[in-house]
C-alpha atoms as a PDB file:
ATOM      1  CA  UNK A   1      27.455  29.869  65.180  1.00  0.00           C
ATOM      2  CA  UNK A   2      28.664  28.577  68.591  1.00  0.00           C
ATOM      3  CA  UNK A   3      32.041  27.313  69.870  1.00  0.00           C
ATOM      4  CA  UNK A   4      31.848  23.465  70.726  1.00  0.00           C
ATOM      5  CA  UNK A   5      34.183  20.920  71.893  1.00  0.00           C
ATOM      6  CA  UNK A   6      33.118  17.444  72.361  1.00  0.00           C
ATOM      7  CA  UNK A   7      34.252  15.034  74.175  1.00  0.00           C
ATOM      8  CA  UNK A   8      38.041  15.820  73.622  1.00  0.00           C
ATOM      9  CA  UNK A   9      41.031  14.324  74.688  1.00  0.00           C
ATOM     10  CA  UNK A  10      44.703  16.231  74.806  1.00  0.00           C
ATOM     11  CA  UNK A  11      48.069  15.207  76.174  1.00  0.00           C
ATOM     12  CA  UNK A  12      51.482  16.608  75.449  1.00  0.00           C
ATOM     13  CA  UNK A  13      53.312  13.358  74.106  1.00  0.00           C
ATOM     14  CA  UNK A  14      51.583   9.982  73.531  1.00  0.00           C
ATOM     15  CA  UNK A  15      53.471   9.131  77.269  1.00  0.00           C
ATOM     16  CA  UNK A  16      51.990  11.665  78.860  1.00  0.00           C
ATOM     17  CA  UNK A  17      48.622  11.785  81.232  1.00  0.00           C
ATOM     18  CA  UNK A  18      45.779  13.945  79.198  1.00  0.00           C
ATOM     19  CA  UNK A  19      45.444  17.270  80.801  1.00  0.00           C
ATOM     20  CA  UNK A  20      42.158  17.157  79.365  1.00  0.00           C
ATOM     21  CA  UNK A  21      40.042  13.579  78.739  1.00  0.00           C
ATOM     22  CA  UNK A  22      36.381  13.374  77.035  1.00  0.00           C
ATOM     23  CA  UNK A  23      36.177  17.035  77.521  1.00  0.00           C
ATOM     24  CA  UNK A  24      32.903  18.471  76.760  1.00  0.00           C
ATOM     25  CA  UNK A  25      32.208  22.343  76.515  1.00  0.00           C
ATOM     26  CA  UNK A  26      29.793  24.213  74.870  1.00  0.00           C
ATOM     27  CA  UNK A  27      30.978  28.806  75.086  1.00  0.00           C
ATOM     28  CA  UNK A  28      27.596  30.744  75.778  1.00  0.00           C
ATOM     29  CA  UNK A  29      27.227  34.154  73.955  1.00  0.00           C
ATOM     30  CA  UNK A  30      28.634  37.256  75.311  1.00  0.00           C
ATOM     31  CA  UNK A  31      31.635  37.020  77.769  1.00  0.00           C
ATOM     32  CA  UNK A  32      32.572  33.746  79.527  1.00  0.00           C
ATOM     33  CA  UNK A  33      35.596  33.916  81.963  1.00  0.00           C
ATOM     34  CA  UNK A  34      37.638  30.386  82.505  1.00  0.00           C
ATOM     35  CA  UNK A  35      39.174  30.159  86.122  1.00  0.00           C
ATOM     36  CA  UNK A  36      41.389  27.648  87.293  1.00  0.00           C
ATOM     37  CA  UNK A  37      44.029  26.900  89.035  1.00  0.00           C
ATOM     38  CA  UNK A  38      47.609  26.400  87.559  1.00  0.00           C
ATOM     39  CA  UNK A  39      47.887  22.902  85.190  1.00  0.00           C
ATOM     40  CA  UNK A  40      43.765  22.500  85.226  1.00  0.00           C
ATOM     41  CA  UNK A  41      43.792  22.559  81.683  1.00  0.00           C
ATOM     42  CA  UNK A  42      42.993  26.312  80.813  1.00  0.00           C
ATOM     43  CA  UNK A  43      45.587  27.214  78.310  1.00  0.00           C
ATOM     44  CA  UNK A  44      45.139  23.579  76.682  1.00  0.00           C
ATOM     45  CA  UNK A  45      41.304  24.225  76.206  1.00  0.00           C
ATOM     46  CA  UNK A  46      42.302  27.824  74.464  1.00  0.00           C
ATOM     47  CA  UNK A  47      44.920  25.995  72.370  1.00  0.00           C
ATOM     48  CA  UNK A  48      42.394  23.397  70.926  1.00  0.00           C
ATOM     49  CA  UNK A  49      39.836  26.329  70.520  1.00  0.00           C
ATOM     50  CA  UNK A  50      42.110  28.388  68.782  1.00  0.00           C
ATOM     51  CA  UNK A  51      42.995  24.937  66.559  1.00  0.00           C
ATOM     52  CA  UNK A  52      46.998  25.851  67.454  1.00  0.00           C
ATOM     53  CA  UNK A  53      46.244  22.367  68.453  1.00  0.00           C
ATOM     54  CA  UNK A  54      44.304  18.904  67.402  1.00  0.00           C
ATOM     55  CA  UNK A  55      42.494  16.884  70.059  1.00  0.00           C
ATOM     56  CA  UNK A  56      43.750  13.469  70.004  1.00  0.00           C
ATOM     57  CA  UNK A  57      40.250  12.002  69.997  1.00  0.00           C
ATOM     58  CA  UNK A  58      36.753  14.128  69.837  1.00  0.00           C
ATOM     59  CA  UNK A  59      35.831  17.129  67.823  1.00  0.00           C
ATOM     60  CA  UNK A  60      36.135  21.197  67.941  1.00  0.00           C
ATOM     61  CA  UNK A  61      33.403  23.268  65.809  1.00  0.00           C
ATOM     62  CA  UNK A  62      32.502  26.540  65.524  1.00  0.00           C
ATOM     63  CA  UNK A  63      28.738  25.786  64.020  1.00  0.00           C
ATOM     64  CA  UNK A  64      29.690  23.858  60.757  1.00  0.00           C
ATOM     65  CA  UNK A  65      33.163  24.737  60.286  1.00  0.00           C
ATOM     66  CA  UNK A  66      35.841  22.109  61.926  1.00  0.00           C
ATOM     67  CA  UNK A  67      38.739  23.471  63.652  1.00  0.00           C
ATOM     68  CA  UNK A  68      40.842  21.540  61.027  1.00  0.00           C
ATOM     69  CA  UNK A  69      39.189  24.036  58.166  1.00  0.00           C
ATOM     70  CA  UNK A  70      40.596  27.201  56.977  1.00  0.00           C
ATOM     71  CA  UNK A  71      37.321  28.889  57.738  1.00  0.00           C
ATOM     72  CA  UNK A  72      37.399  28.156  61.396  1.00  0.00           C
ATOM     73  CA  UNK A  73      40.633  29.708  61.773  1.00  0.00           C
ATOM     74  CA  UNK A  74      39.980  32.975  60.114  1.00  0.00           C
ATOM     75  CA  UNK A  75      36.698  33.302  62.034  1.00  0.00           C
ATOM     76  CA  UNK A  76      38.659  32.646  65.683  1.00  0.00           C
ATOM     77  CA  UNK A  77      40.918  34.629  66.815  1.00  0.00           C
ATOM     78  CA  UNK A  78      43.414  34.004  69.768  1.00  0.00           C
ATOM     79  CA  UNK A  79      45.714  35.853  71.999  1.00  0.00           C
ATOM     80  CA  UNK A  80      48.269  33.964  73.855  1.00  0.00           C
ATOM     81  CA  UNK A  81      49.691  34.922  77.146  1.00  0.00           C
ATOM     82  CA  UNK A  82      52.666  36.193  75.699  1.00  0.00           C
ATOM     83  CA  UNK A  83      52.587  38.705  72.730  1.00  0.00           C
ATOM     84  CA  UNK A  84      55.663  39.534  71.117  1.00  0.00           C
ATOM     85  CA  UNK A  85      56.527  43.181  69.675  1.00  0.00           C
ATOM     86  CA  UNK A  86      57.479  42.875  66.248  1.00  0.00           C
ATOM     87  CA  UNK A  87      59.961  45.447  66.169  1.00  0.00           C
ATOM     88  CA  UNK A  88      60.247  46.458  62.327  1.00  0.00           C
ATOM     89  CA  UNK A  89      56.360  46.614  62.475  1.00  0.00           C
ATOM     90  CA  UNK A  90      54.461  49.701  63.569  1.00  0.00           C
ATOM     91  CA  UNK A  91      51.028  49.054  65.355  1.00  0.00           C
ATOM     92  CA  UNK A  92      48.370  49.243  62.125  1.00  0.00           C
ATOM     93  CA  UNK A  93      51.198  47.154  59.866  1.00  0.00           C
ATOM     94  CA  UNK A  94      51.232  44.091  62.653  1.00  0.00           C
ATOM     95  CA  UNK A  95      47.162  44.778  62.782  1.00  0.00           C
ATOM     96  CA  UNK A  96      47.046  44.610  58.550  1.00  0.00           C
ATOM     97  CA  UNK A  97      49.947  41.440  58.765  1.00  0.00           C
ATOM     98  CA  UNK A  98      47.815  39.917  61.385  1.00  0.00           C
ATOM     99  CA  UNK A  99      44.405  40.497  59.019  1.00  0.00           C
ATOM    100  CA  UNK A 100      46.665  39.176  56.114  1.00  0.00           C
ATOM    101  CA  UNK A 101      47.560  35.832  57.777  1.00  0.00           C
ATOM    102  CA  UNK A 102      44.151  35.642  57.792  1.00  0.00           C
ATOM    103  CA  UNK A 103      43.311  35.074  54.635  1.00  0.00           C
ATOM    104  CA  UNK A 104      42.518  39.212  53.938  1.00  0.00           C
ATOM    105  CA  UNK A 105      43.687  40.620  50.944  1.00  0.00           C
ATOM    106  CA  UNK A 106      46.446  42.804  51.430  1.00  0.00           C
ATOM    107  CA  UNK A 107      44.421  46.064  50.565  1.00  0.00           C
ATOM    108  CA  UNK A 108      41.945  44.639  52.504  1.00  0.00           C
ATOM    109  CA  UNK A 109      43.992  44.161  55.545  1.00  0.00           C
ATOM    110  CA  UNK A 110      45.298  47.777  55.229  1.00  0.00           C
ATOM    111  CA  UNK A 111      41.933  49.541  55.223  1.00  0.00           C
ATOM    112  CA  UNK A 112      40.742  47.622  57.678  1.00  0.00           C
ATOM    113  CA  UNK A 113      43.577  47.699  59.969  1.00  0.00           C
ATOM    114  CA  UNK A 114      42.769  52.006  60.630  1.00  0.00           C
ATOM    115  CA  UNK A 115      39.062  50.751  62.142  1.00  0.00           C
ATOM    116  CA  UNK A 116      40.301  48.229  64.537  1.00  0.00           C
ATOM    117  CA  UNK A 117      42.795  50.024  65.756  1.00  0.00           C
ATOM    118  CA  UNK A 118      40.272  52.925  66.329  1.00  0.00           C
ATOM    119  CA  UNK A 119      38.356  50.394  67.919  1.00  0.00           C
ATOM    120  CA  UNK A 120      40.946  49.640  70.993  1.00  0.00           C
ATOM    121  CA  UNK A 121      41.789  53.789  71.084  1.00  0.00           C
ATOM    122  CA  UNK A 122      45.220  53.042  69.415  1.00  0.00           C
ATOM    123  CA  UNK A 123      44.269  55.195  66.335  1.00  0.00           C
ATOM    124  CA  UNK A 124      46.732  57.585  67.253  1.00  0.00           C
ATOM    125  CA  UNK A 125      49.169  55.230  68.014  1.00  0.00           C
ATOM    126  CA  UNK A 126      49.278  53.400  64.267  1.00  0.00           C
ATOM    127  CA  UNK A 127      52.532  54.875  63.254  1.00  0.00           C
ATOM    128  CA  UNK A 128      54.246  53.484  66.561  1.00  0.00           C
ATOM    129  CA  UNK A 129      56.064  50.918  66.291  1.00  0.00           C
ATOM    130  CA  UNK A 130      54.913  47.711  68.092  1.00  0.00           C
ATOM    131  CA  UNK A 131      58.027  47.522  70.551  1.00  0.00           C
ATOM    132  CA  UNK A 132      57.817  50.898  71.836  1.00  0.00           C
ATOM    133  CA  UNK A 133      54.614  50.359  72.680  1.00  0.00           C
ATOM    134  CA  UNK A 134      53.438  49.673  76.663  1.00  0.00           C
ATOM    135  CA  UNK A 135      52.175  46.225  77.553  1.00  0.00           C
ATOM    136  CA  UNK A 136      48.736  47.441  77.603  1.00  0.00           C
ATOM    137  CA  UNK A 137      48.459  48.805  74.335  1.00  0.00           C
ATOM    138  CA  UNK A 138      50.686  45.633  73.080  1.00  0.00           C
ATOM    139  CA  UNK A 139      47.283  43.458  74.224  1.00  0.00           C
ATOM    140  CA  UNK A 140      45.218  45.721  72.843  1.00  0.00           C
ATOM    141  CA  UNK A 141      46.980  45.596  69.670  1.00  0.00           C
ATOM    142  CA  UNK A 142      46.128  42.017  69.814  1.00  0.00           C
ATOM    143  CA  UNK A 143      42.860  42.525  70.538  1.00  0.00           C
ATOM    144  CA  UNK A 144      42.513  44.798  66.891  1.00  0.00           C
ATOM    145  CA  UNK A 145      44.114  42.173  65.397  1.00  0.00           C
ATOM    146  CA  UNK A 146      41.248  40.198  66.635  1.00  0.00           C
ATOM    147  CA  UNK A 147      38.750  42.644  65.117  1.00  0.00           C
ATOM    148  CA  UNK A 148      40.348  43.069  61.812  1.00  0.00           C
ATOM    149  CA  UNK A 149      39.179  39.623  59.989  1.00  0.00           C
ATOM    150  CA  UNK A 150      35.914  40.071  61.276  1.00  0.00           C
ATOM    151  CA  UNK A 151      36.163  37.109  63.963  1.00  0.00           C
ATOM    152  CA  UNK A 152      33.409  35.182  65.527  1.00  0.00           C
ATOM    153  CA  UNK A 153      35.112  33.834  68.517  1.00  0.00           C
ATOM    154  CA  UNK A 154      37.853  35.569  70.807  1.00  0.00           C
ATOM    155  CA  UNK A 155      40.034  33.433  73.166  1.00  0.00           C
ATOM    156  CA  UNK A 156      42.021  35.774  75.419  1.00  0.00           C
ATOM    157  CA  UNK A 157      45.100  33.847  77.652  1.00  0.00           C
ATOM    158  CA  UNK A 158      45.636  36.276  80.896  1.00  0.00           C
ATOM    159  CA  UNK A 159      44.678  39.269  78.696  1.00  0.00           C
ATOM    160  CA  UNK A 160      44.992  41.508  81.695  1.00  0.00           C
ATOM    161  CA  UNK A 161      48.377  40.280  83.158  1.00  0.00           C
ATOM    162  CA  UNK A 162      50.877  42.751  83.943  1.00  0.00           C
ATOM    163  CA  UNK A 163      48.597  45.974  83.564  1.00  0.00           C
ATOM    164  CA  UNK A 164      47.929  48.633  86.065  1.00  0.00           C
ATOM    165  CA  UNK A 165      44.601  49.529  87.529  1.00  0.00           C
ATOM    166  CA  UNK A 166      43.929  51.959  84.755  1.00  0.00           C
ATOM    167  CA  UNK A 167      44.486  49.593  81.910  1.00  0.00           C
ATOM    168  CA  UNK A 168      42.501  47.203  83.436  1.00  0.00           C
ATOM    169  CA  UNK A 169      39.897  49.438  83.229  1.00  0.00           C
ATOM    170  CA  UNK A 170      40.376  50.311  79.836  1.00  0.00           C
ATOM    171  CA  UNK A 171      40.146  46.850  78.548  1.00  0.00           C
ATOM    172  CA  UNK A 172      37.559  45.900  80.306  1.00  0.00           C
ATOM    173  CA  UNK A 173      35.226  48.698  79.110  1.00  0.00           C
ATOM    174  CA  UNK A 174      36.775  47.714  75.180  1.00  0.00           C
ATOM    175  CA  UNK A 175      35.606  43.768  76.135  1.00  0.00           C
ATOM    176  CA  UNK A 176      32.011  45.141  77.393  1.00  0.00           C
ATOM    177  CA  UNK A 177      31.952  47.139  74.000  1.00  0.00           C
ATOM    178  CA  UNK A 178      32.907  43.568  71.998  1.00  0.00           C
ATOM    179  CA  UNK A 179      30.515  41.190  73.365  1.00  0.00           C
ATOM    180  CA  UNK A 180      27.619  42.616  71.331  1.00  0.00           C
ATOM    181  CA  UNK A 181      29.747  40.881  68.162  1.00  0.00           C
ATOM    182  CA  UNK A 182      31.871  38.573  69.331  1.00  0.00           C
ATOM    183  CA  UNK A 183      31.898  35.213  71.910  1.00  0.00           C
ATOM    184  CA  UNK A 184      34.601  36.028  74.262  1.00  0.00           C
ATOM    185  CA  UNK A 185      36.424  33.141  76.457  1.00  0.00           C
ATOM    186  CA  UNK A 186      38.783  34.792  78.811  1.00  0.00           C
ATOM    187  CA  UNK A 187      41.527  33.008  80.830  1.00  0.00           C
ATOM    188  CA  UNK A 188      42.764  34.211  84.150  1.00  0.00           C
ATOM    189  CA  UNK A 189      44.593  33.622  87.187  1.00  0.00           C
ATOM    190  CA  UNK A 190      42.905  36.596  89.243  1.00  0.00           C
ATOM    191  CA  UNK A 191      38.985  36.264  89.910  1.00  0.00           C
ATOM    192  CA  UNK A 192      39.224  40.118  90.503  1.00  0.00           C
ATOM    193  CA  UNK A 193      38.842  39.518  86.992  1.00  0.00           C
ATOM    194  CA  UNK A 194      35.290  38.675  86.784  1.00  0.00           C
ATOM    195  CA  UNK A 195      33.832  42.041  85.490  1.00  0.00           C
ATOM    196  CA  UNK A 196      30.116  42.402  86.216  1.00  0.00           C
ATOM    197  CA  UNK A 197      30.110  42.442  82.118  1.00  0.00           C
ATOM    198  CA  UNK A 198      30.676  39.193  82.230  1.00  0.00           C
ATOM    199  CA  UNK A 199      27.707  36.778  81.402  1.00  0.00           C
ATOM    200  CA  UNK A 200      29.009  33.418  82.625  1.00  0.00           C
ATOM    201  CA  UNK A 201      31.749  31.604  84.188  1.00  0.00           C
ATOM    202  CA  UNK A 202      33.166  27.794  84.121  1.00  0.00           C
ATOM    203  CA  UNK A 203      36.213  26.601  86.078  1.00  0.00           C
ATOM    204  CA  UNK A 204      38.418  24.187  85.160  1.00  0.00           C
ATOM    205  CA  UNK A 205      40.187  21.629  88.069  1.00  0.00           C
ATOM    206  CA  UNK A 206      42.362  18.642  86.801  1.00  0.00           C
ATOM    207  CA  UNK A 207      41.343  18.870  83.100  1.00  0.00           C
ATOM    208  CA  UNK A 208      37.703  18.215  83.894  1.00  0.00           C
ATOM    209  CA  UNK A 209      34.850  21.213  83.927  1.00  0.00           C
ATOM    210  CA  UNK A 210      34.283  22.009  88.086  1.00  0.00           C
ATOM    211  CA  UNK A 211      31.354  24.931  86.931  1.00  0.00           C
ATOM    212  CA  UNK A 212      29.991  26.403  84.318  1.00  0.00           C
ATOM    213  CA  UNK A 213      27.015  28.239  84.040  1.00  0.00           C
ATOM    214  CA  UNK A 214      25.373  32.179  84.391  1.00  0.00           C
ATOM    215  CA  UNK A 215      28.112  34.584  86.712  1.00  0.00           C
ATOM    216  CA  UNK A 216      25.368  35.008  89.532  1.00  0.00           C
ATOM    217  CA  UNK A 217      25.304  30.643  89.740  1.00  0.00           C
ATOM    218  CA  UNK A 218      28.688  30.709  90.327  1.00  0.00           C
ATOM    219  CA  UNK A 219      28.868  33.782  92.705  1.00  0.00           C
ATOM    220  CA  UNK A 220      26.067  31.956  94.278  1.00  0.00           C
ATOM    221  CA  UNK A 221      28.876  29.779  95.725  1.00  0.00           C
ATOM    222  CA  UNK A 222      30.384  32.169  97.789  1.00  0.00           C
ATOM    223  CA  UNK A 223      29.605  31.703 102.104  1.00  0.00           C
ATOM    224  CA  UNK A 224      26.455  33.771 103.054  1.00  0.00           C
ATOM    225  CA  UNK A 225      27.877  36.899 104.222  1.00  0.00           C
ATOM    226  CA  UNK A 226      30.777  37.932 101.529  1.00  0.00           C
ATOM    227  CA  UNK A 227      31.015  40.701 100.558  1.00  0.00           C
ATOM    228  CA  UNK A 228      30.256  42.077  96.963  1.00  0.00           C
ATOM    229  CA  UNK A 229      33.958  42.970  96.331  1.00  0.00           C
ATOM    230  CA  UNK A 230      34.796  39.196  97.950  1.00  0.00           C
ATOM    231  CA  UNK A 231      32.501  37.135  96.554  1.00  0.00           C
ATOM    232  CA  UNK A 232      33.927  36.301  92.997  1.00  0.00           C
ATOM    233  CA  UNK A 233      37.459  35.065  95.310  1.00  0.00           C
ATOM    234  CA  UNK A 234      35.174  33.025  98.081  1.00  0.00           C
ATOM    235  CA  UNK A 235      32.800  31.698  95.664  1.00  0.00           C
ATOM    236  CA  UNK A 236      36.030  30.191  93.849  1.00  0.00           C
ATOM    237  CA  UNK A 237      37.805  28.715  96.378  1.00  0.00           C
ATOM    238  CA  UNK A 238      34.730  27.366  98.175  1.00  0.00           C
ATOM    239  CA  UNK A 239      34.106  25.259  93.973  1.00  0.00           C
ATOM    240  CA  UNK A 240      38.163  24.279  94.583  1.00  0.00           C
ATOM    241  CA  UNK A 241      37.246  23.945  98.251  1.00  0.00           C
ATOM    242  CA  UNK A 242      34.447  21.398  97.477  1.00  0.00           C
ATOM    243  CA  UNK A 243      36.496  19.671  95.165  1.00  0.00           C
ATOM    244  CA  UNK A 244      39.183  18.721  97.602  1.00  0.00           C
ATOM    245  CA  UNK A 245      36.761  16.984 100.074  1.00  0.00           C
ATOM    246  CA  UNK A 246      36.451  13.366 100.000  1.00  0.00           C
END
């Protein structure tokens, strides 16, 4: 089953401009990483994935299932920017309540909840509970939350924000190990980002879709010259670059 939006349209208040208009975009297999710059529309296309929202006009499927159904949302799973600690809640309970919400049975949730925590490396951090836990292991909390109904789809909002080199690290090598099961759509603000794991890349600018296609198309982009530790940054702002010319 694949991830499709077609030709959607989105705007916060029936006064407001759409921040995004006959949108069109189809999420490959494996790991896709959304780039943008701030207001192009990223967190709005996650949103409408994620069915938190309803396009105003057009249609969001995953295969058969509408975004409207029950079924899509147990099989997508999405982690906003922000994740708040629930504080009464240790790490596997907020993994089984997520799993729950879900449409899991309860005992269901529970068993399950042990393997996806083992699957971030947060096995031994079950009993903590979820607001003593770093910011790191917070996301990666999410991320077993994710794993715990089984989801098809995983939309990730600035997954990586706030974490130190060696978390970064961490969750990358967790993504590289997810892609074999899940589709992956990652949002970011940093193009440092762009993990050679990832398969493709699409970039957003004023609600419309800039690029999408296979990560060495886009890195393609970048001046001849850059370096391989540069070229994910030059080949972006030479799209954004592009853009701006008349």
């Amino acid at each position: 089953m694949t991830l499709e939006l077609t030709a959607c349209t989105y705007s916060y208040g029936r006064r407001k401009a759409p921040v995004l208009r006959d949108f069109g975009f189809r999420l490959p297999e494996g790991l896709t990483i959304l780039l943008g710059p701030n207001g192009a529309g990223k967190s709005t296309l996650l949103k409408l994935a994620a069915a938190v929202v309803q396009p105003r006009s057009g249609t969001v499927r995953l295969g058969r299932l509408s975004s409207r159904s029950a079924a899509y949302r147990a099989a997508v799973a999405w982690m906003p920017q922000h994740i708040t600690a629930m504080p009464g809640l240790t790490a596997r309970e907020y993994v089984a309540y997520v799993g729950w919400l879900k449409g899991l049975s309860r005992s269901d949730a529970w068993d399950r909840s042990s393997g996806a925590l083992a699957a971030v490396e947060l096995g031994e951090r079950s009993g903590v509970r979820t607001d003593r836990l770093s910011g790191g292991q917070l996301r990666r909390v999410g991320v077993a939350g994710a794993l715990v109904h089984d989801a098809r789809v995983l939309l990730l909002d600035e997954p990586t924000a706030g974490m130190d080199p060696h978390q970064r690290r961490v969750f990358r090598t967790l993504l590289n190990g997810l892609t074999d099961r899940v589709q992956v759509l990652l949002s970011t603000h940093d193009v440092t980002d762009l993990a050679e794991e990832a398969g493709h890349v699409a970039v957003l600018h004023d609600g419309g879709l800039l690029h999408s296609g296979p990560t060495a198309t886009f890195l393609a982009h970048a001046p001849h010259g850059s370096t391989p530790a540069r070229a994910a940054e030059e080949a972006y702002t030479a799209l954004l670059g592009a853009r701006a010319t008349p």
